[in-house]
N, C-alpha and C. Protein backbone atom coordinates (compact mmCIF):
# COMPACT_ATOMS: atom_id res chain seq x y z
N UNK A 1 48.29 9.55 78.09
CA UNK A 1 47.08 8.87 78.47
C UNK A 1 45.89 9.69 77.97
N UNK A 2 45.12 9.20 77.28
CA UNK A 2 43.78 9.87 76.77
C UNK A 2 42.57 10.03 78.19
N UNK A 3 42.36 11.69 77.28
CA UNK A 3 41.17 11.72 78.82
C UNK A 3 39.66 11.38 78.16
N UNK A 4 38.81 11.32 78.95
CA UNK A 4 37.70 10.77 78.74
C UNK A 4 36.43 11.87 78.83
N UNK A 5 35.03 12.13 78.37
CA UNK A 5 34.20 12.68 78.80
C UNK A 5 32.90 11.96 79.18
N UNK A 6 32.24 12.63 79.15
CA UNK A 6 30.77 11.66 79.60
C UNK A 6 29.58 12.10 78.31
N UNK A 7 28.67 11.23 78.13
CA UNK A 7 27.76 11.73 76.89
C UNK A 7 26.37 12.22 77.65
N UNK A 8 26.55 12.69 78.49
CA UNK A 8 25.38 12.87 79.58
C UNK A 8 25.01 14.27 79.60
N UNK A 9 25.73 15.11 79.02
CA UNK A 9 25.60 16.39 78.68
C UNK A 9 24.22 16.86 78.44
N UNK A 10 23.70 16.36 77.53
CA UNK A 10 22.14 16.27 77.05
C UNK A 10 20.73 16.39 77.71
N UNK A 11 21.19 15.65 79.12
CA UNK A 11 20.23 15.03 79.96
C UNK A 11 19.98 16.46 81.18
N UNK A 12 20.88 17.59 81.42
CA UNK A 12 20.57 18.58 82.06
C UNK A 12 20.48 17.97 83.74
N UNK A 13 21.44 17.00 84.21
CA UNK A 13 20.83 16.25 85.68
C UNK A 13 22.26 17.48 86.72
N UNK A 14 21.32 18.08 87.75
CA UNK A 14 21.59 18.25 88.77
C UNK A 14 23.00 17.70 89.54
N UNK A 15 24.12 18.35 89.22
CA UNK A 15 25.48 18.07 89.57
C UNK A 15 25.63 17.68 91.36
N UNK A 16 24.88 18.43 92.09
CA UNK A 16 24.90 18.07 93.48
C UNK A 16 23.63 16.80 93.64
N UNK A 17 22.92 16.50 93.33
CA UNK A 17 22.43 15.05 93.62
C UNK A 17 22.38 14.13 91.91
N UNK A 18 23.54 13.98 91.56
CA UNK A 18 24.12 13.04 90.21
C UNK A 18 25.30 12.56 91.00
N UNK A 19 25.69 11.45 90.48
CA UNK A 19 26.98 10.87 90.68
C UNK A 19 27.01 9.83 88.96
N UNK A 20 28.56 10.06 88.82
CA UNK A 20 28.69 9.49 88.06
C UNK A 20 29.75 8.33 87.87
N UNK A 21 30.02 7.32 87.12
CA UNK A 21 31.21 6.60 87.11
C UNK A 21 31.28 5.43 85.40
N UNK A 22 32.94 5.27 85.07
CA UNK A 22 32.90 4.83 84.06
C UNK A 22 33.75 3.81 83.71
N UNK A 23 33.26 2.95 82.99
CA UNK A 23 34.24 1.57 82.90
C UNK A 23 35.18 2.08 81.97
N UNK A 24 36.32 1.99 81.10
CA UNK A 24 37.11 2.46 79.69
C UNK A 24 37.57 1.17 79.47
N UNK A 25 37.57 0.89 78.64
CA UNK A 25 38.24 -0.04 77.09
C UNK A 25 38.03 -1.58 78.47
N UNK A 26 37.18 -1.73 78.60
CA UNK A 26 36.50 -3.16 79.11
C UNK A 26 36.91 -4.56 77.58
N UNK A 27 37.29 -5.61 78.08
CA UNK A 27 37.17 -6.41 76.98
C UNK A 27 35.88 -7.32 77.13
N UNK A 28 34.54 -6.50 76.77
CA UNK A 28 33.48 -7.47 76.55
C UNK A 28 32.48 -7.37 75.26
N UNK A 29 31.47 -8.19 75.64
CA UNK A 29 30.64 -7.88 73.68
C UNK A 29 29.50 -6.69 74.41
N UNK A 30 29.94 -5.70 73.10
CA UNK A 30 29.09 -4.52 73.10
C UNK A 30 27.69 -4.64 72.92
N UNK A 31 27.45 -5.63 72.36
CA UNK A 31 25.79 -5.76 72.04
C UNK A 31 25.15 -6.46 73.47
N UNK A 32 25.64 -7.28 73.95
CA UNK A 32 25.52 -7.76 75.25
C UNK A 32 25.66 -6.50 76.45
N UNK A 33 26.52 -5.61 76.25
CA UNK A 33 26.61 -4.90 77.43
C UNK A 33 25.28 -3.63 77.06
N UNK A 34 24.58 -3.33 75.92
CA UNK A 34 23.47 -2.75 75.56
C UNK A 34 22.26 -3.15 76.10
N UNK A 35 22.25 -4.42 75.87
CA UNK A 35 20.78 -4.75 76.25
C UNK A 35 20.64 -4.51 78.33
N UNK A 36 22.12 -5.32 78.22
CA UNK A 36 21.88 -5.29 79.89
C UNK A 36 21.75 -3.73 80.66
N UNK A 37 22.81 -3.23 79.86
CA UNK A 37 22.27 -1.31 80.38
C UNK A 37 20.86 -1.30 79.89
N UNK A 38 20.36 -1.96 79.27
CA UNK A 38 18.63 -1.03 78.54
C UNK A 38 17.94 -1.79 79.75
N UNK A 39 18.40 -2.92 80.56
CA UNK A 39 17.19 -3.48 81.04
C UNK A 39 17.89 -2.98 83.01
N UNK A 40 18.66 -1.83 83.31
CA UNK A 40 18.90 -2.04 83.98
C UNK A 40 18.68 -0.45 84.22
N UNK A 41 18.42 -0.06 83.76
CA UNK A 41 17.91 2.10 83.37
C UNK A 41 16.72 2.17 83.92
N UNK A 42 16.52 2.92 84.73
CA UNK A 42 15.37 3.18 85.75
C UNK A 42 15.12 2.58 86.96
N UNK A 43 16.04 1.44 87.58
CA UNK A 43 16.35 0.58 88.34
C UNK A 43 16.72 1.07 89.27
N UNK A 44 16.73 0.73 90.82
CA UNK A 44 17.50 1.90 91.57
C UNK A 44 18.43 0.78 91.73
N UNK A 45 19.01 1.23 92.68
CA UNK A 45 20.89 0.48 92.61
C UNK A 45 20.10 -0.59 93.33
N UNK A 46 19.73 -1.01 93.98
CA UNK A 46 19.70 -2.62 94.98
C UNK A 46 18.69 -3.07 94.10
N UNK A 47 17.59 -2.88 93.15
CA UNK A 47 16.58 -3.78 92.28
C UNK A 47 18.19 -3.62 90.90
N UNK A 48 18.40 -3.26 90.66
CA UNK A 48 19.87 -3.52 89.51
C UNK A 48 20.62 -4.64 90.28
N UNK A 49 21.51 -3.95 90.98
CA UNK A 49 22.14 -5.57 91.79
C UNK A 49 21.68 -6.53 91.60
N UNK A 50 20.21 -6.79 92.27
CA UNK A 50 19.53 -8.29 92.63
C UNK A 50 19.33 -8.55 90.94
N UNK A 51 19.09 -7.49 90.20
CA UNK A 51 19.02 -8.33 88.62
C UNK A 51 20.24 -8.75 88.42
N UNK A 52 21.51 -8.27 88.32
CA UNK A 52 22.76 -8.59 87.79
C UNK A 52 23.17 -10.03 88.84
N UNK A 53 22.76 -10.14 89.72
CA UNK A 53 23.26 -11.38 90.75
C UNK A 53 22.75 -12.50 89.99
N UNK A 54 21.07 -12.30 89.85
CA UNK A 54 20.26 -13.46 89.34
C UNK A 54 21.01 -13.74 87.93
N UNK A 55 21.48 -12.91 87.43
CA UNK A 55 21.55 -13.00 85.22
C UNK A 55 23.11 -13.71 85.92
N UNK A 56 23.60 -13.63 86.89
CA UNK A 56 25.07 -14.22 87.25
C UNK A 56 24.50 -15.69 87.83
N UNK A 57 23.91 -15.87 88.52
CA UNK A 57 23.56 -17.35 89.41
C UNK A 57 22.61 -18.07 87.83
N UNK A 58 22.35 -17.44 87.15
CA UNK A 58 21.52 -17.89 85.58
C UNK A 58 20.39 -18.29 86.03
N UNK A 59 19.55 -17.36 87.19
CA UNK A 59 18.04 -17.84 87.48
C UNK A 59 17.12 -16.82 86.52
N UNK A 60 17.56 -15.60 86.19
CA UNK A 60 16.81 -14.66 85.30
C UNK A 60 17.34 -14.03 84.05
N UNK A 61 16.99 -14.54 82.83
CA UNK A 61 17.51 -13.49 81.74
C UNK A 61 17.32 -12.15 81.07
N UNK A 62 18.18 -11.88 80.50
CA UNK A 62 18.02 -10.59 80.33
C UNK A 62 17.37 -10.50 78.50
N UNK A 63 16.10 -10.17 78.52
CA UNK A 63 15.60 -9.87 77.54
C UNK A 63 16.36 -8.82 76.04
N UNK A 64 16.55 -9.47 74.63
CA UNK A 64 17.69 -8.64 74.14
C UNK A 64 16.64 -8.33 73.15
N UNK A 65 15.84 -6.95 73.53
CA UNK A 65 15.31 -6.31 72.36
C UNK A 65 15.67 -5.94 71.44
N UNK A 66 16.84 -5.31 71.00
CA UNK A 66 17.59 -5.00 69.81
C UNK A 66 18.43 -6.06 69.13
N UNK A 67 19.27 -6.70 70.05
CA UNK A 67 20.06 -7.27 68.82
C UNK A 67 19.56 -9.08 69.26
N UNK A 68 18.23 -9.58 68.29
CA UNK A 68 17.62 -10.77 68.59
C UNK A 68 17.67 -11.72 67.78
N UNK A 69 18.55 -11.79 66.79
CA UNK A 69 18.38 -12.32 65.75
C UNK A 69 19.44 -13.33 65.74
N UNK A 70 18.56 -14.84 65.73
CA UNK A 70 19.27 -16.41 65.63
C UNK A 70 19.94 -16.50 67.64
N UNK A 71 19.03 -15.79 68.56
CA UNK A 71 19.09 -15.59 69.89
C UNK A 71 18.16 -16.67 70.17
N UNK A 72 18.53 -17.33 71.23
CA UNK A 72 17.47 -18.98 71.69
C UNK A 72 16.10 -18.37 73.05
N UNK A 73 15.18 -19.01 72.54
CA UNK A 73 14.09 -18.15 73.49
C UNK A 73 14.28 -18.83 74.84
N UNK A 74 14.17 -17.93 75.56
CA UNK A 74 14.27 -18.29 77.46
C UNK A 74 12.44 -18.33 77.96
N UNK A 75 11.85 -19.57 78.39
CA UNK A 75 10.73 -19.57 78.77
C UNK A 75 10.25 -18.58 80.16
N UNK A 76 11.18 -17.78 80.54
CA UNK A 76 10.62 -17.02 81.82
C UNK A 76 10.28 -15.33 81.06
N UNK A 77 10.91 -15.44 79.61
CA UNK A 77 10.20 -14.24 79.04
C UNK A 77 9.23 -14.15 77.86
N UNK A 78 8.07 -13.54 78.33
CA UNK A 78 7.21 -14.24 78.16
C UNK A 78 6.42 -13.31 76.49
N UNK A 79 7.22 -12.20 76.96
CA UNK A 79 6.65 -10.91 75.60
C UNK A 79 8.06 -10.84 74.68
N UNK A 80 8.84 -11.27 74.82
CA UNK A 80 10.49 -11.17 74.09
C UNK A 80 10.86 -12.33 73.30
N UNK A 81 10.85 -12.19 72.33
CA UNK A 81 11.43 -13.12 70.59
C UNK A 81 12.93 -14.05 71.72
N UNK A 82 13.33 -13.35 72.36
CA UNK A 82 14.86 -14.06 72.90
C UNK A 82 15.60 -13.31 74.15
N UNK A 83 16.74 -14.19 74.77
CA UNK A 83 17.25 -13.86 75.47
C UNK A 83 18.44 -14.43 76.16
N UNK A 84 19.28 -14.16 76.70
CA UNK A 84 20.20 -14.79 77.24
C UNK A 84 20.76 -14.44 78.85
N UNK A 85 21.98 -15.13 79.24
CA UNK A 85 22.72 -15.19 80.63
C UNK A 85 23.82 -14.12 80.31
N UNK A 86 24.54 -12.79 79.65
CA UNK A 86 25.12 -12.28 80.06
C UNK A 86 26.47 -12.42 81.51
N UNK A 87 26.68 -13.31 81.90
CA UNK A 87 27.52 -13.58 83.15
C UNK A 87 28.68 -12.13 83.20
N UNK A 88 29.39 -12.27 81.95
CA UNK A 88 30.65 -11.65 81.88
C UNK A 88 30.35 -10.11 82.12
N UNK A 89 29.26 -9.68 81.12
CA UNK A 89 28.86 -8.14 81.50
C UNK A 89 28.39 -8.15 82.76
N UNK A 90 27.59 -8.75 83.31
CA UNK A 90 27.34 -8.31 84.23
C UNK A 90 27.84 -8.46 85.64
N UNK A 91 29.27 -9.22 85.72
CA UNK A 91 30.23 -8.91 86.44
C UNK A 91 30.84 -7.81 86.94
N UNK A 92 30.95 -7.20 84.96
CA UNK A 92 31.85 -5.90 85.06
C UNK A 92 30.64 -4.77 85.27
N UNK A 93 29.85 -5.00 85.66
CA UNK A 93 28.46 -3.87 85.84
C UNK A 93 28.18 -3.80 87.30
N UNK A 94 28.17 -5.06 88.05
CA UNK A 94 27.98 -5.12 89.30
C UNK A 94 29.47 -4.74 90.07
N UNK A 95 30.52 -4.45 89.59
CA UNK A 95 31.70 -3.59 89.52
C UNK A 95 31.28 -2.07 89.47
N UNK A 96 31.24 -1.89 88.52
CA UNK A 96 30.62 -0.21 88.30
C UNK A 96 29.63 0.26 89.39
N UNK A 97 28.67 -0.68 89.29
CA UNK A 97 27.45 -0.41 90.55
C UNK A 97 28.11 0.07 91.79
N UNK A 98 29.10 -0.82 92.04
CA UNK A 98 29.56 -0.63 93.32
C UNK A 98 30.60 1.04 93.35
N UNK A 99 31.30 1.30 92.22
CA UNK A 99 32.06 2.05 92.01
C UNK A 99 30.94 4.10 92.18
N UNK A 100 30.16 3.54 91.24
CA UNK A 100 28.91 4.99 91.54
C UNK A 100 28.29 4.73 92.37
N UNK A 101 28.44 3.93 93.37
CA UNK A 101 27.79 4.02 94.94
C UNK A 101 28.82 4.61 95.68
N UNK A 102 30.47 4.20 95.52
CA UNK A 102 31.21 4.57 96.24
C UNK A 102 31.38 6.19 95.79
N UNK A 103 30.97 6.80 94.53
CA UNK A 103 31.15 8.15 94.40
C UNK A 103 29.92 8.49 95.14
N UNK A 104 28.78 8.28 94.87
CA UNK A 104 27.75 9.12 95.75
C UNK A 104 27.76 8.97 96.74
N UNK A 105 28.14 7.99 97.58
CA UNK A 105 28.66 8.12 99.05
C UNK A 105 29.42 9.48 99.58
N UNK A 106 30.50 9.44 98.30
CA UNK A 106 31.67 10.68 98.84
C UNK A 106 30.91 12.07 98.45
N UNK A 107 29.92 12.06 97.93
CA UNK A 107 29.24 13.63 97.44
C UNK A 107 28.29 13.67 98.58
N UNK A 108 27.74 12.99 99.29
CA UNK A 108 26.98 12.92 100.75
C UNK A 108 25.51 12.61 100.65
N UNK A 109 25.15 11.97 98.97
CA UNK A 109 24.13 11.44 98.89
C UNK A 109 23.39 10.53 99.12
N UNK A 110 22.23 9.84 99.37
CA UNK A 110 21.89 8.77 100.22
C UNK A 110 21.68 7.58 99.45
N UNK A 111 22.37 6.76 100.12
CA UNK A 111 22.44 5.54 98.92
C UNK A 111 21.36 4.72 98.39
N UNK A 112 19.97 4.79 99.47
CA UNK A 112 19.69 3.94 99.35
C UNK A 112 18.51 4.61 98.35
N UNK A 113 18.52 5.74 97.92
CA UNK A 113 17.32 6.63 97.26
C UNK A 113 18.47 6.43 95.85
N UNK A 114 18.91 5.99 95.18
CA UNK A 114 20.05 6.48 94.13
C UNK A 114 18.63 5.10 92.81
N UNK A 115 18.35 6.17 92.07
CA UNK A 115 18.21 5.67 90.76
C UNK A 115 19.03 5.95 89.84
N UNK A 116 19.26 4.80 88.64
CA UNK A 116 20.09 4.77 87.42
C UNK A 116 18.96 5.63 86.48
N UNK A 117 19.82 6.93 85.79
CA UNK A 117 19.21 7.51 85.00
C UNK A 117 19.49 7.63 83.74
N UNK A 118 21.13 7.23 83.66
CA UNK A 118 21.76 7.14 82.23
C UNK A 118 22.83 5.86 82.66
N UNK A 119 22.71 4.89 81.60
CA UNK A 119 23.48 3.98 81.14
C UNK A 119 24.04 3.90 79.70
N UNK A 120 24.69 3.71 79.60
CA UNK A 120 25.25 4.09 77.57
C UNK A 120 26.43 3.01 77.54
N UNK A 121 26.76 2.69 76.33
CA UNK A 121 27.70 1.98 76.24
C UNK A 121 28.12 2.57 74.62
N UNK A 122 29.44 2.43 74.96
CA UNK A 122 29.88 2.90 73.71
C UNK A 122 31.53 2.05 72.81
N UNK A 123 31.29 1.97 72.23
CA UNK A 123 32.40 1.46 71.63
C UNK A 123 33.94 2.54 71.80
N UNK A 124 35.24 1.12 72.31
CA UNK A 124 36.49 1.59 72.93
C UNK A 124 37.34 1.26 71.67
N UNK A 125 38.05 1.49 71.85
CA UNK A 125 39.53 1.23 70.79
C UNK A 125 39.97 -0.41 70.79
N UNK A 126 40.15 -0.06 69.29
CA UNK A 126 40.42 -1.84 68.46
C UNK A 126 41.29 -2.57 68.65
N UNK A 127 41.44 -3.41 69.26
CA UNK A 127 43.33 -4.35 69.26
C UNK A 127 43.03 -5.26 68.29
N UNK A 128 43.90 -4.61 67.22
CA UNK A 128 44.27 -5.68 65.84
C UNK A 128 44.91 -6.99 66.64
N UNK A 129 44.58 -7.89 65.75
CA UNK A 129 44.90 -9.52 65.69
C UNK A 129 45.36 -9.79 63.97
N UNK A 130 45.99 -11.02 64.08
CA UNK A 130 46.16 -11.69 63.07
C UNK A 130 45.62 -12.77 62.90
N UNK A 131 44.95 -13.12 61.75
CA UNK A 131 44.77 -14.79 61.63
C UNK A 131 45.43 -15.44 60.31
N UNK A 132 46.31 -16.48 60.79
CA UNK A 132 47.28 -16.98 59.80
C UNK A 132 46.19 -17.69 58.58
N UNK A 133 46.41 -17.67 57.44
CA UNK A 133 45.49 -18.40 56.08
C UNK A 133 46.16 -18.94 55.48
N UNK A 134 46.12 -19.84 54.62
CA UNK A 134 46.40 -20.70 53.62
C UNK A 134 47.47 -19.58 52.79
N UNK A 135 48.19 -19.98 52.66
CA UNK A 135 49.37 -19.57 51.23
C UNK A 135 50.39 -18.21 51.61
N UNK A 136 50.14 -18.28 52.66
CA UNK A 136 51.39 -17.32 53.29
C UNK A 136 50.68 -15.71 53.65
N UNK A 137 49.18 -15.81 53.22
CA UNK A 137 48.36 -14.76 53.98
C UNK A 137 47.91 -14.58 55.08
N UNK A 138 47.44 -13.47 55.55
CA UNK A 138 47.28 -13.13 56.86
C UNK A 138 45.47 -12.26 56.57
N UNK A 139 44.98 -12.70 57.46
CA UNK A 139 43.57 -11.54 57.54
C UNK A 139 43.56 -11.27 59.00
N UNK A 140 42.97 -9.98 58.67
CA UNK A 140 43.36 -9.13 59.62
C UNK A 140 41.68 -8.94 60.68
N UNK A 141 41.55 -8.89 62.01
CA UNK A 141 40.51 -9.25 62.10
C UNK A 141 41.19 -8.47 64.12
N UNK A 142 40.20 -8.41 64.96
CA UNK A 142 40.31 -7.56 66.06
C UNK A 142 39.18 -7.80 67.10
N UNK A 143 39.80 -7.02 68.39
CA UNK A 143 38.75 -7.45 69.27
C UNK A 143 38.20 -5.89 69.77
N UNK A 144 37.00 -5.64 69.71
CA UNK A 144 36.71 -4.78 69.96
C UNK A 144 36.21 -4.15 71.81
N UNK A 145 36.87 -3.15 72.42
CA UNK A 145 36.55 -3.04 73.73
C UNK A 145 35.59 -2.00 73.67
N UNK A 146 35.34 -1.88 74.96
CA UNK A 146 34.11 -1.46 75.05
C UNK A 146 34.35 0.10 76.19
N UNK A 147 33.64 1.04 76.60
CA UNK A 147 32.96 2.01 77.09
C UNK A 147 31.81 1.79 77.54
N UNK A 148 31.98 1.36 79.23
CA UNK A 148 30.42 1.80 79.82
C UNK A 148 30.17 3.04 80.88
N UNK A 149 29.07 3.47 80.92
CA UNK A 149 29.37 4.56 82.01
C UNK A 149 27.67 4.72 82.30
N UNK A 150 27.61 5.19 83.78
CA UNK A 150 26.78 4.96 84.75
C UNK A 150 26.03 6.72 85.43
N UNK A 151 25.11 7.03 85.17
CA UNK A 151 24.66 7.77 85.96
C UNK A 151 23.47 7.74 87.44
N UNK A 152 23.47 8.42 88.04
CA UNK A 152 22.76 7.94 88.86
C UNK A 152 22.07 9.20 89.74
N UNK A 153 21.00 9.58 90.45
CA UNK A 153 20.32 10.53 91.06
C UNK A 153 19.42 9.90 92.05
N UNK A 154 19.53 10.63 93.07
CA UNK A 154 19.05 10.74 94.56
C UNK A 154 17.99 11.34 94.53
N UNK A 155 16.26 10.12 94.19
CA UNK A 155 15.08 11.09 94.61
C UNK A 155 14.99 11.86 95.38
């Protein structure tokens, strides 16, 4: 079984008020699970929730600054080229949420002070596919999983 690290190294955060937690080889779209970590970083855990509930019930979208291109514009954003409903990521996020609440619980930090300070998503390992073609060929083509992982600190 492969072990895992964290890319959080960088950031210098305080081991006794940090908690951390991490999704591995998730099957969702990586560009989708980017934007929603970019719009969900600086959030404390219950204003994150109530976003990920709404982008789930499809009353609020999630603005996709980076990857916008041939994306359909949502009239509730009002400075953003595009945007969309995310449902699937943010299932598996409001999962995680709950998962780095249940670690900072067990480190004796207070839940209700917990801001998101690092979100990252990173690309997981490939499961080849086949797609059958004309004349006895095969192209070769895959689904790519994903790496998310969650930091979090207790003003």
């Amino acid at each position: 079984m492969p072990s895992w690290g964290y890319s959080l190294k960088s950031l210098n955060l305080d081991p006794e008020r940090t908690a951390i937690a991490s999704l591995r080889d998730v099957d969702m779209s990586m560009k989708k699970a980017v934007e929603v970590c970019s719009s969900i970083k600086g959030l404390t855990l219950e204003e994150a929730r109530r976003l990920l509930r709404d982008v789930i019930a499809l009353k609020k979208p999630i603005p996709y600054r980076r990857y916008f291109k041939k994306g359909s514009h949502k009239r509730q954003l009002q400075e953003w080229h595009s945007g969309g409903y995310p449902v699937k990521v943010c299932r598996y996020l409001l999962k995680l949420l709950d998962s780095v609440e249940a670690n900072a619980e067990h480190k004796g930090l207070d839940t209700s002070r917990l801001v998101i300070v690092h979100a990252a998503v990173h690309k997981g390992r490939r499961i080849p596919r086949y797609m059958p073609r004309a004349f006895g060929r095969a192209t070769r083509w895959g689904r790519q999983l994903v790496h998310v992982e969650i930091a979090v600190r207790e003003l």
